[in-house]
PDB file of N, CA and C in Angstrom:
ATOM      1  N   UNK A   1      53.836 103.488  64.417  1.00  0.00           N
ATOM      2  CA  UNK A   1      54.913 104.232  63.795  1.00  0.00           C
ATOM      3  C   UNK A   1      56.190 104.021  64.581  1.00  0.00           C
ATOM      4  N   UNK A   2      57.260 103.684  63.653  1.00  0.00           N
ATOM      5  CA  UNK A   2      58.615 103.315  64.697  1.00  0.00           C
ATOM      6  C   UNK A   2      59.402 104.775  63.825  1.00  0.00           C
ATOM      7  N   UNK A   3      59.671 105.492  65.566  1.00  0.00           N
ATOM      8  CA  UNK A   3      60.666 106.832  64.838  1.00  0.00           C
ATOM      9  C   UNK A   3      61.898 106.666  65.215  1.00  0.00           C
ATOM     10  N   UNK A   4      62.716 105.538  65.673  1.00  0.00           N
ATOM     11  CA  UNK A   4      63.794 105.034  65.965  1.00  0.00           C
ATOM     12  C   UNK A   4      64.435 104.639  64.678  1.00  0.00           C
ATOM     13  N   UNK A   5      65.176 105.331  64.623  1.00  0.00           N
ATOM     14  CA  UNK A   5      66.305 104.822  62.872  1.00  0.00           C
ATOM     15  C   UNK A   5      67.113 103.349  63.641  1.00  0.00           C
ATOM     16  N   UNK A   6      67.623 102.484  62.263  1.00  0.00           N
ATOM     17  CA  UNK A   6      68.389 101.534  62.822  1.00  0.00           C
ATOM     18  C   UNK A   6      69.404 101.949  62.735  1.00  0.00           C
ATOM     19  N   UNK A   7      70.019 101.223  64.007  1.00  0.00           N
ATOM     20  CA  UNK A   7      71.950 101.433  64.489  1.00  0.00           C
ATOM     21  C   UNK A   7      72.224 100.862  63.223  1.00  0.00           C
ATOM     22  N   UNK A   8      73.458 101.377  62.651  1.00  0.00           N
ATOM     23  CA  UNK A   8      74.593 100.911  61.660  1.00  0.00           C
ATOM     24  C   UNK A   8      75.347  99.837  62.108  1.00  0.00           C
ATOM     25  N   UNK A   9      75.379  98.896  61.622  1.00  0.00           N
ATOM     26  CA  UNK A   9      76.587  98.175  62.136  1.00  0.00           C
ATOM     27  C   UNK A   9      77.773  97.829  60.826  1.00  0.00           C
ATOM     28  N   UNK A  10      79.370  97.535  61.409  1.00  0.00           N
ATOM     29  CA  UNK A  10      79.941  98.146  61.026  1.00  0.00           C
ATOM     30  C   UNK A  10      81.013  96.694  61.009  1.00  0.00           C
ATOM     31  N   UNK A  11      80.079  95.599  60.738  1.00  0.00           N
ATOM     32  CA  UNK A  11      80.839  94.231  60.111  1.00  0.00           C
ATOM     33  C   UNK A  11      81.841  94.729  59.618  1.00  0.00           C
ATOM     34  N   UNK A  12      82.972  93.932  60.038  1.00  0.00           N
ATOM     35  CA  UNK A  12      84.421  93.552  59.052  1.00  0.00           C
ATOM     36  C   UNK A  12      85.233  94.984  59.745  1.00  0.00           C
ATOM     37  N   UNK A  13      84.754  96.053  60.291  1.00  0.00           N
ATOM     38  CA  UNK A  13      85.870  96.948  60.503  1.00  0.00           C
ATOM     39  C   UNK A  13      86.456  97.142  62.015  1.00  0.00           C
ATOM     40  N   UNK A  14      86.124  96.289  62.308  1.00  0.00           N
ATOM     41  CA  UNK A  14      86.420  95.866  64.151  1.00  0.00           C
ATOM     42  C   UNK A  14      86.421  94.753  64.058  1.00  0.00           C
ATOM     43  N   UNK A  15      87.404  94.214  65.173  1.00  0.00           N
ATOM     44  CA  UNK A  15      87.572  92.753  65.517  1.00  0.00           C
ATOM     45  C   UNK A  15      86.815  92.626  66.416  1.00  0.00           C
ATOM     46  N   UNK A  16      86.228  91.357  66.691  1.00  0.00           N
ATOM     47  CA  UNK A  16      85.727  90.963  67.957  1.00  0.00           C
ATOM     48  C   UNK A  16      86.292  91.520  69.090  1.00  0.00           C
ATOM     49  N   UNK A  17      85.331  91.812  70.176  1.00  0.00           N
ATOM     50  CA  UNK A  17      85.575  92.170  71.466  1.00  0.00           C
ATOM     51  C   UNK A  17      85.966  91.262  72.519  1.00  0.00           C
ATOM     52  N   UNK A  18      87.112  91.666  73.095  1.00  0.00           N
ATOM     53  CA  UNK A  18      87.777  90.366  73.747  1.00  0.00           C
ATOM     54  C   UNK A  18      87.777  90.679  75.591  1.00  0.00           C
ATOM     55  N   UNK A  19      86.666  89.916  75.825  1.00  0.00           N
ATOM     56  CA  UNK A  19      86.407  90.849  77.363  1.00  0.00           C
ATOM     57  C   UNK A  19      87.605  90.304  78.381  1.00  0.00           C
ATOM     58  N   UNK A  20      88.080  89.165  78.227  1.00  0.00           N
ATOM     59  CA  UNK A  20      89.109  89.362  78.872  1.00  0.00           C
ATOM     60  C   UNK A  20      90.898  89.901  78.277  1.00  0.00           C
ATOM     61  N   UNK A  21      90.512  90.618  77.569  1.00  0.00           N
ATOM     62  CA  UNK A  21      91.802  91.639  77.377  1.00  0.00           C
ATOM     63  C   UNK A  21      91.034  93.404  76.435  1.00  0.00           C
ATOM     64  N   UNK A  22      90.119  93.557  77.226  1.00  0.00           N
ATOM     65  CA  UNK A  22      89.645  94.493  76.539  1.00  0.00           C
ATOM     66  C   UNK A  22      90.696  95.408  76.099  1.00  0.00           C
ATOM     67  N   UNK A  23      91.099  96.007  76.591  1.00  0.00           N
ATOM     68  CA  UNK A  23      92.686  96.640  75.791  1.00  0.00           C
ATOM     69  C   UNK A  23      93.559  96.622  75.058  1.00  0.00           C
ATOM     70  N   UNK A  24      93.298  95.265  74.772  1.00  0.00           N
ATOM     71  CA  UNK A  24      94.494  94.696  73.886  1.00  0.00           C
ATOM     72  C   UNK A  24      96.191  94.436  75.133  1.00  0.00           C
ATOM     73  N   UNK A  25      95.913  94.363  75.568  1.00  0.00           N
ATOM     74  CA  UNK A  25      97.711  94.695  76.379  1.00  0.00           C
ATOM     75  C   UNK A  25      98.415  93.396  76.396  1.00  0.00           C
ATOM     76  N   UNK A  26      97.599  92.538  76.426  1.00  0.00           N
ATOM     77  CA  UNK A  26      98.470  91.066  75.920  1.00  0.00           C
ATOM     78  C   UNK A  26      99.436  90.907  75.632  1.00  0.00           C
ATOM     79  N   UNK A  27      99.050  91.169  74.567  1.00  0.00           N
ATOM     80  CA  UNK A  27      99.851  91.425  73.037  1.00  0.00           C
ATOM     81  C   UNK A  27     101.282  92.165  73.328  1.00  0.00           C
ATOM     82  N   UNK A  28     101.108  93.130  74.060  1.00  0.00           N
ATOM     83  CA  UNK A  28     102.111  94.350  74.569  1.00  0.00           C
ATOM     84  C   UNK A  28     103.357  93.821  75.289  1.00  0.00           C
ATOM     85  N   UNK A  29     102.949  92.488  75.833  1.00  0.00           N
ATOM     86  CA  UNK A  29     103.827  92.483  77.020  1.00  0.00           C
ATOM     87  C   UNK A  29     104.658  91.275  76.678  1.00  0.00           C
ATOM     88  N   UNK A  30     106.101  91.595  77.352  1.00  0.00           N
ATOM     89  CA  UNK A  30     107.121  90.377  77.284  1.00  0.00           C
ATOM     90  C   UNK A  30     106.812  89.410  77.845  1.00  0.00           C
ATOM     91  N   UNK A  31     107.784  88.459  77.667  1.00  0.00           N
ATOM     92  CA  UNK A  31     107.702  86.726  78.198  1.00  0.00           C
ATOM     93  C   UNK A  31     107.683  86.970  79.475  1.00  0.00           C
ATOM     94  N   UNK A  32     108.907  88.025  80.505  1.00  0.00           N
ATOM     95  CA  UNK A  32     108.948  87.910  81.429  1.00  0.00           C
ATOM     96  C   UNK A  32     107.540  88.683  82.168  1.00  0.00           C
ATOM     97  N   UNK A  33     107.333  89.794  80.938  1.00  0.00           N
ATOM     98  CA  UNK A  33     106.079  90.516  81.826  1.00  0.00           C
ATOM     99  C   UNK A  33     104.750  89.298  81.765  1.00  0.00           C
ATOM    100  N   UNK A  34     104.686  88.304  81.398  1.00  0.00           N
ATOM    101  CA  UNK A  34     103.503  87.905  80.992  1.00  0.00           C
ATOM    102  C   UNK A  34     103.711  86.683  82.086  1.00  0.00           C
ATOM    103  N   UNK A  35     104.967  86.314  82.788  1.00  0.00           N
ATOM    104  CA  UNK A  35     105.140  84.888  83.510  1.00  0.00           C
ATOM    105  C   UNK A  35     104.908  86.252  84.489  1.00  0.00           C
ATOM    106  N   UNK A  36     105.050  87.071  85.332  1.00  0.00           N
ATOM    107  CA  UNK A  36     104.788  87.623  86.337  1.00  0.00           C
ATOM    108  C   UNK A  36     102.749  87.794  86.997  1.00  0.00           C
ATOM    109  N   UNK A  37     102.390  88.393  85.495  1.00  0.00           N
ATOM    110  CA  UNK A  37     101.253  88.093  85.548  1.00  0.00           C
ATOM    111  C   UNK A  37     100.748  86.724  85.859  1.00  0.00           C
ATOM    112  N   UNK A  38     101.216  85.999  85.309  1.00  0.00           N
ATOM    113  CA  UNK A  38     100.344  84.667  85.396  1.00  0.00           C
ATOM    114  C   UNK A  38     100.789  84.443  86.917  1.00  0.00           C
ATOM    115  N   UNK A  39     102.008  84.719  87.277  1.00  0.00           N
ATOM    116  CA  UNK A  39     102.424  84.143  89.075  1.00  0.00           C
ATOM    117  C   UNK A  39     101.619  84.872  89.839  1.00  0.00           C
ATOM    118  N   UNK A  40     101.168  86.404  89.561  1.00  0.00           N
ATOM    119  CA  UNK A  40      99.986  87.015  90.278  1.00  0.00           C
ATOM    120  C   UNK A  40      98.833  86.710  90.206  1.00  0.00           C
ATOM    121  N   UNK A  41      98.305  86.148  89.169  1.00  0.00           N
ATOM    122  CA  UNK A  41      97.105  85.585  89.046  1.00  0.00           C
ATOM    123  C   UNK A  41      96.834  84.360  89.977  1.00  0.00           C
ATOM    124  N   UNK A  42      97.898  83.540  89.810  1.00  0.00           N
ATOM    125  CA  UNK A  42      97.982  81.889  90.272  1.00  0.00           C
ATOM    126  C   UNK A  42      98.127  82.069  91.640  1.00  0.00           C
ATOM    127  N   UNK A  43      98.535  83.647  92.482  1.00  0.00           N
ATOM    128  CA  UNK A  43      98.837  83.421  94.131  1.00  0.00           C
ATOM    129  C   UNK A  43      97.428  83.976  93.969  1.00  0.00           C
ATOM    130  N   UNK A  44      96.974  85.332  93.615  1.00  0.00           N
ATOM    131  CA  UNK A  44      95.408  85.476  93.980  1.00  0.00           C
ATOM    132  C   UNK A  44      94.574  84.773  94.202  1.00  0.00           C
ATOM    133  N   UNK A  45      94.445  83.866  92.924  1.00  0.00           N
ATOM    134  CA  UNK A  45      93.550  82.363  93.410  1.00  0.00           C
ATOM    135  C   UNK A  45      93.429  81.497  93.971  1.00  0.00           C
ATOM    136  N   UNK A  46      94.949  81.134  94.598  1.00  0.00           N
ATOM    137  CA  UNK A  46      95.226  79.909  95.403  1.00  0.00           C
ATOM    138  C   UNK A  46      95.211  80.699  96.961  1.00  0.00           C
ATOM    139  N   UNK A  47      95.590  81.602  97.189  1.00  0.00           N
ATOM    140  CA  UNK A  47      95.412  82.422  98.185  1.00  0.00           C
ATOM    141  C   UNK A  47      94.431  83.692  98.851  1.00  0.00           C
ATOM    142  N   UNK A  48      94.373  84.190  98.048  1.00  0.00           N
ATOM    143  CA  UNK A  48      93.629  84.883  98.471  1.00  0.00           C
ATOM    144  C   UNK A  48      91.627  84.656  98.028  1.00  0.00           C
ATOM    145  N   UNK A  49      91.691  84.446  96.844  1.00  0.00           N
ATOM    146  CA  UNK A  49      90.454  83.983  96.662  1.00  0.00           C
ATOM    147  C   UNK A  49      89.803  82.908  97.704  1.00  0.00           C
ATOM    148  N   UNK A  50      90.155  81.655  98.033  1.00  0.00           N
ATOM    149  CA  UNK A  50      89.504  81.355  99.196  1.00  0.00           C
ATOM    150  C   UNK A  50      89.210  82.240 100.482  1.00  0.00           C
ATOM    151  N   UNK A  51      90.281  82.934 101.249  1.00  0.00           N
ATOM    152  CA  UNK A  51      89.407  84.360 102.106  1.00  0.00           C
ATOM    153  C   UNK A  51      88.703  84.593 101.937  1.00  0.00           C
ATOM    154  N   UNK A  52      88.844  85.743 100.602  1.00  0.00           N
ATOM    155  CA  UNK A  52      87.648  86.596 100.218  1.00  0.00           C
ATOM    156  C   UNK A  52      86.267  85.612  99.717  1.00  0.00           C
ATOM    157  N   UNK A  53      85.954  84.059  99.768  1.00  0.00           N
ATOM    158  CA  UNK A  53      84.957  83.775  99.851  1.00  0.00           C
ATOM    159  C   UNK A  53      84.676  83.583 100.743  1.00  0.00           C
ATOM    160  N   UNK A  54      85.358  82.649 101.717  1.00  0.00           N
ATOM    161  CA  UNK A  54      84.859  82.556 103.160  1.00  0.00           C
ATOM    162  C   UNK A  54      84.662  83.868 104.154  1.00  0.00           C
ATOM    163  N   UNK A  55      84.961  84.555 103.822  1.00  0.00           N
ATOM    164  CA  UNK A  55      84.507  86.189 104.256  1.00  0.00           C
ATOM    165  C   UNK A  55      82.821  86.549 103.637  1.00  0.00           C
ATOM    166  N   UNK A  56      82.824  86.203 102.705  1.00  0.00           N
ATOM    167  CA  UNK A  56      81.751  86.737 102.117  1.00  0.00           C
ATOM    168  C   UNK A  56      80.930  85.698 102.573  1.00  0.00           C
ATOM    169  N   UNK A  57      80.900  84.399 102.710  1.00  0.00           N
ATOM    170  CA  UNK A  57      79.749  83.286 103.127  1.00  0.00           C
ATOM    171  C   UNK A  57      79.777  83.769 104.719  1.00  0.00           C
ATOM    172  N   UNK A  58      80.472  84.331 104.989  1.00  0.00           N
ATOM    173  CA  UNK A  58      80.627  84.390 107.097  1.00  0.00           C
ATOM    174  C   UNK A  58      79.895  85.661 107.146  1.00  0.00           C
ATOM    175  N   UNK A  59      80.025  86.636 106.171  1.00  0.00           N
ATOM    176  CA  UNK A  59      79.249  87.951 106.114  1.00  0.00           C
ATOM    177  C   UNK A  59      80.186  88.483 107.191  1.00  0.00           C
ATOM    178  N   UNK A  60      81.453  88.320 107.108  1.00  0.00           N
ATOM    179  CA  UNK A  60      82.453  89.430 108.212  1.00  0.00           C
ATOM    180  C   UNK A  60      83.948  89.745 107.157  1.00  0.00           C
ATOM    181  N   UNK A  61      84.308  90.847 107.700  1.00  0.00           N
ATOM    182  CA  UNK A  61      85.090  91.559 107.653  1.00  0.00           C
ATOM    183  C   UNK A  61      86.466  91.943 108.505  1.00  0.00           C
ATOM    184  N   UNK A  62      87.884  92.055 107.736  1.00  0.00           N
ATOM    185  CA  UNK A  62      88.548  92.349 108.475  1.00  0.00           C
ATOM    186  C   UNK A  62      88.950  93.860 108.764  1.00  0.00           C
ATOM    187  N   UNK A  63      88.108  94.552 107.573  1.00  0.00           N
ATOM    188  CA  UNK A  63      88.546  95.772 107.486  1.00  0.00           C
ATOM    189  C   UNK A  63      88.025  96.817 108.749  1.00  0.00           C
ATOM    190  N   UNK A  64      88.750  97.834 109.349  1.00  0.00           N
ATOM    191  CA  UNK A  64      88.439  98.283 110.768  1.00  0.00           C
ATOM    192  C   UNK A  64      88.018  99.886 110.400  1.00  0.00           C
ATOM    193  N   UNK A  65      86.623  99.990 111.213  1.00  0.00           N
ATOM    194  CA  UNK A  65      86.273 101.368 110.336  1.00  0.00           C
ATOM    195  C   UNK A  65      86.345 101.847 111.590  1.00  0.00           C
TER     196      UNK A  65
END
């Protein structure tokens, strides 16, 4: 005996889920707000993302408790 009803689904009245802009805010933002983002994105990765891996492969920390 299955006493679990089926979920509804609700084709056509939602758009796809967009995991990298779950919010929608994209959309929201000016030319200039959107070249700022991308210059924060592009120093995170070129900069800081290498650290924070070689931190994590060294298993050390700079943070001082």
């Amino acid at each position: 005996m299955n006493d679990v009803a089926p979920v509804a689904t609700r084709k056509g009245k939602f758009s796809p889920f967009k995991w990298d802009d779950a919010l929608l805010l994209d959309g929201q933002l000016s030319e200039d707000e959107r070249a700022i983002r991308d210059a924060a994105h592009e120093f995170c990765q070129d900069k800081l993302f290498p650290r924070v891996l070689m931190a994590n492969r060294l298993e050390s920390s700079t943070a001082k408790s």
